[in-house]
Protein backbone atom coordinates (compact mmCIF):
# COMPACT_ATOMS: atom_id res chain seq x y z
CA UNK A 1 6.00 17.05 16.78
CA UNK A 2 3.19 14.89 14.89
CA UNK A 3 3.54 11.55 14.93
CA UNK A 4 5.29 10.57 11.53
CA UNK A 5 4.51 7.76 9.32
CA UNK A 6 6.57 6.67 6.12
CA UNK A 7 4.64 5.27 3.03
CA UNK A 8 6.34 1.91 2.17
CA UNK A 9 4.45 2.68 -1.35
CA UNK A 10 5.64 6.01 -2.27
CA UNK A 11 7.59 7.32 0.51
CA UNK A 12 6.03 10.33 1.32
CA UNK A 13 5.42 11.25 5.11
CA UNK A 14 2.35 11.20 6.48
CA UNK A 15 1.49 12.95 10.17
CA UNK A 16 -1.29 11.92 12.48
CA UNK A 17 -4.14 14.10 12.90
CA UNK A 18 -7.47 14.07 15.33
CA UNK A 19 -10.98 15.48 15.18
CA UNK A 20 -13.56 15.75 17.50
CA UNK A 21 -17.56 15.42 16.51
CA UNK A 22 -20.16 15.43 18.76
CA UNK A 23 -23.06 13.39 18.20
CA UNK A 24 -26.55 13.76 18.55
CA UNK A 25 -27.05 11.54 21.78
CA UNK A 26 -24.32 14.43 23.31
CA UNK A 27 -20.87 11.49 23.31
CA UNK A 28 -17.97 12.62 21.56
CA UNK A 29 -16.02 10.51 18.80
CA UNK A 30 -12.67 10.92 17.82
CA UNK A 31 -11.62 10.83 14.34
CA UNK A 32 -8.45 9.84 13.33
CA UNK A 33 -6.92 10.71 10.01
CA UNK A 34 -3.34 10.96 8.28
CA UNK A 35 -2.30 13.98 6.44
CA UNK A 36 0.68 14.93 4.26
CA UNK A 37 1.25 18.70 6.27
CA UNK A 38 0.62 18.88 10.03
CA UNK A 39 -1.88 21.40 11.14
CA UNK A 40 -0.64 22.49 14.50
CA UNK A 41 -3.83 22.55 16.47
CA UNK A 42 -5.05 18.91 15.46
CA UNK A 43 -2.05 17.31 15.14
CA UNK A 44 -1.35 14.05 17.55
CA UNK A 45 2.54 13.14 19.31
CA UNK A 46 1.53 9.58 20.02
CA UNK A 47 -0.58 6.74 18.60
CA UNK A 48 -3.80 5.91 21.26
CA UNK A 49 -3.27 3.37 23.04
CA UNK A 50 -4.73 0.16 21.60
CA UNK A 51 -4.43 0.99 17.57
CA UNK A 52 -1.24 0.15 15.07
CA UNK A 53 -0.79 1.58 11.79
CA UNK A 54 -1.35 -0.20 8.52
CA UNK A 55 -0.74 0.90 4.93
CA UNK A 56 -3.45 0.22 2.24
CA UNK A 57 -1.32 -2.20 -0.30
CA UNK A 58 -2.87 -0.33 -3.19
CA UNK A 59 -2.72 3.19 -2.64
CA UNK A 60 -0.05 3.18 -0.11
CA UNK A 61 -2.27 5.16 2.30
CA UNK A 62 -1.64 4.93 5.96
CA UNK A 63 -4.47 4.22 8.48
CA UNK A 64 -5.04 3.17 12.11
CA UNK A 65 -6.64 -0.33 12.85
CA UNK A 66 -7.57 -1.85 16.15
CA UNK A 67 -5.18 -4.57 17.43
């Protein structure tokens, strides 16, 4: 199951999602991104290790930020 977030704002659930670019000088980065449906094959079960969620006080948008 997707890791599940709750908006504080409007309280719709939000599930954690990951994409993988690869850029030009041949490293990968990994996108991270919130969704309101989980699509199976990029969905994520855990936060990585070193981020916490925080909701955006305006649009009640969740999004991961270094700690």
């Amino acid at each position: 199951m997707a890791y599940t977030v709750k908006s504080k704002k409007s309280g719709k659930d939000y599930f954690l999602h990951v994409r993988e670019t690869k850029r030009k000088d041949g490293n990968i980065t990994r996108l991270y991104y919130f969704a309101g449906e989980v699509k199976n094959e990029s969905s994520v079960d855990d936060l990585p290790d070193g981020y916490q969620v925080v909701e955006n006080e305006r649009t009640g948008l969740p999004f991961l930020k270094k700690k």
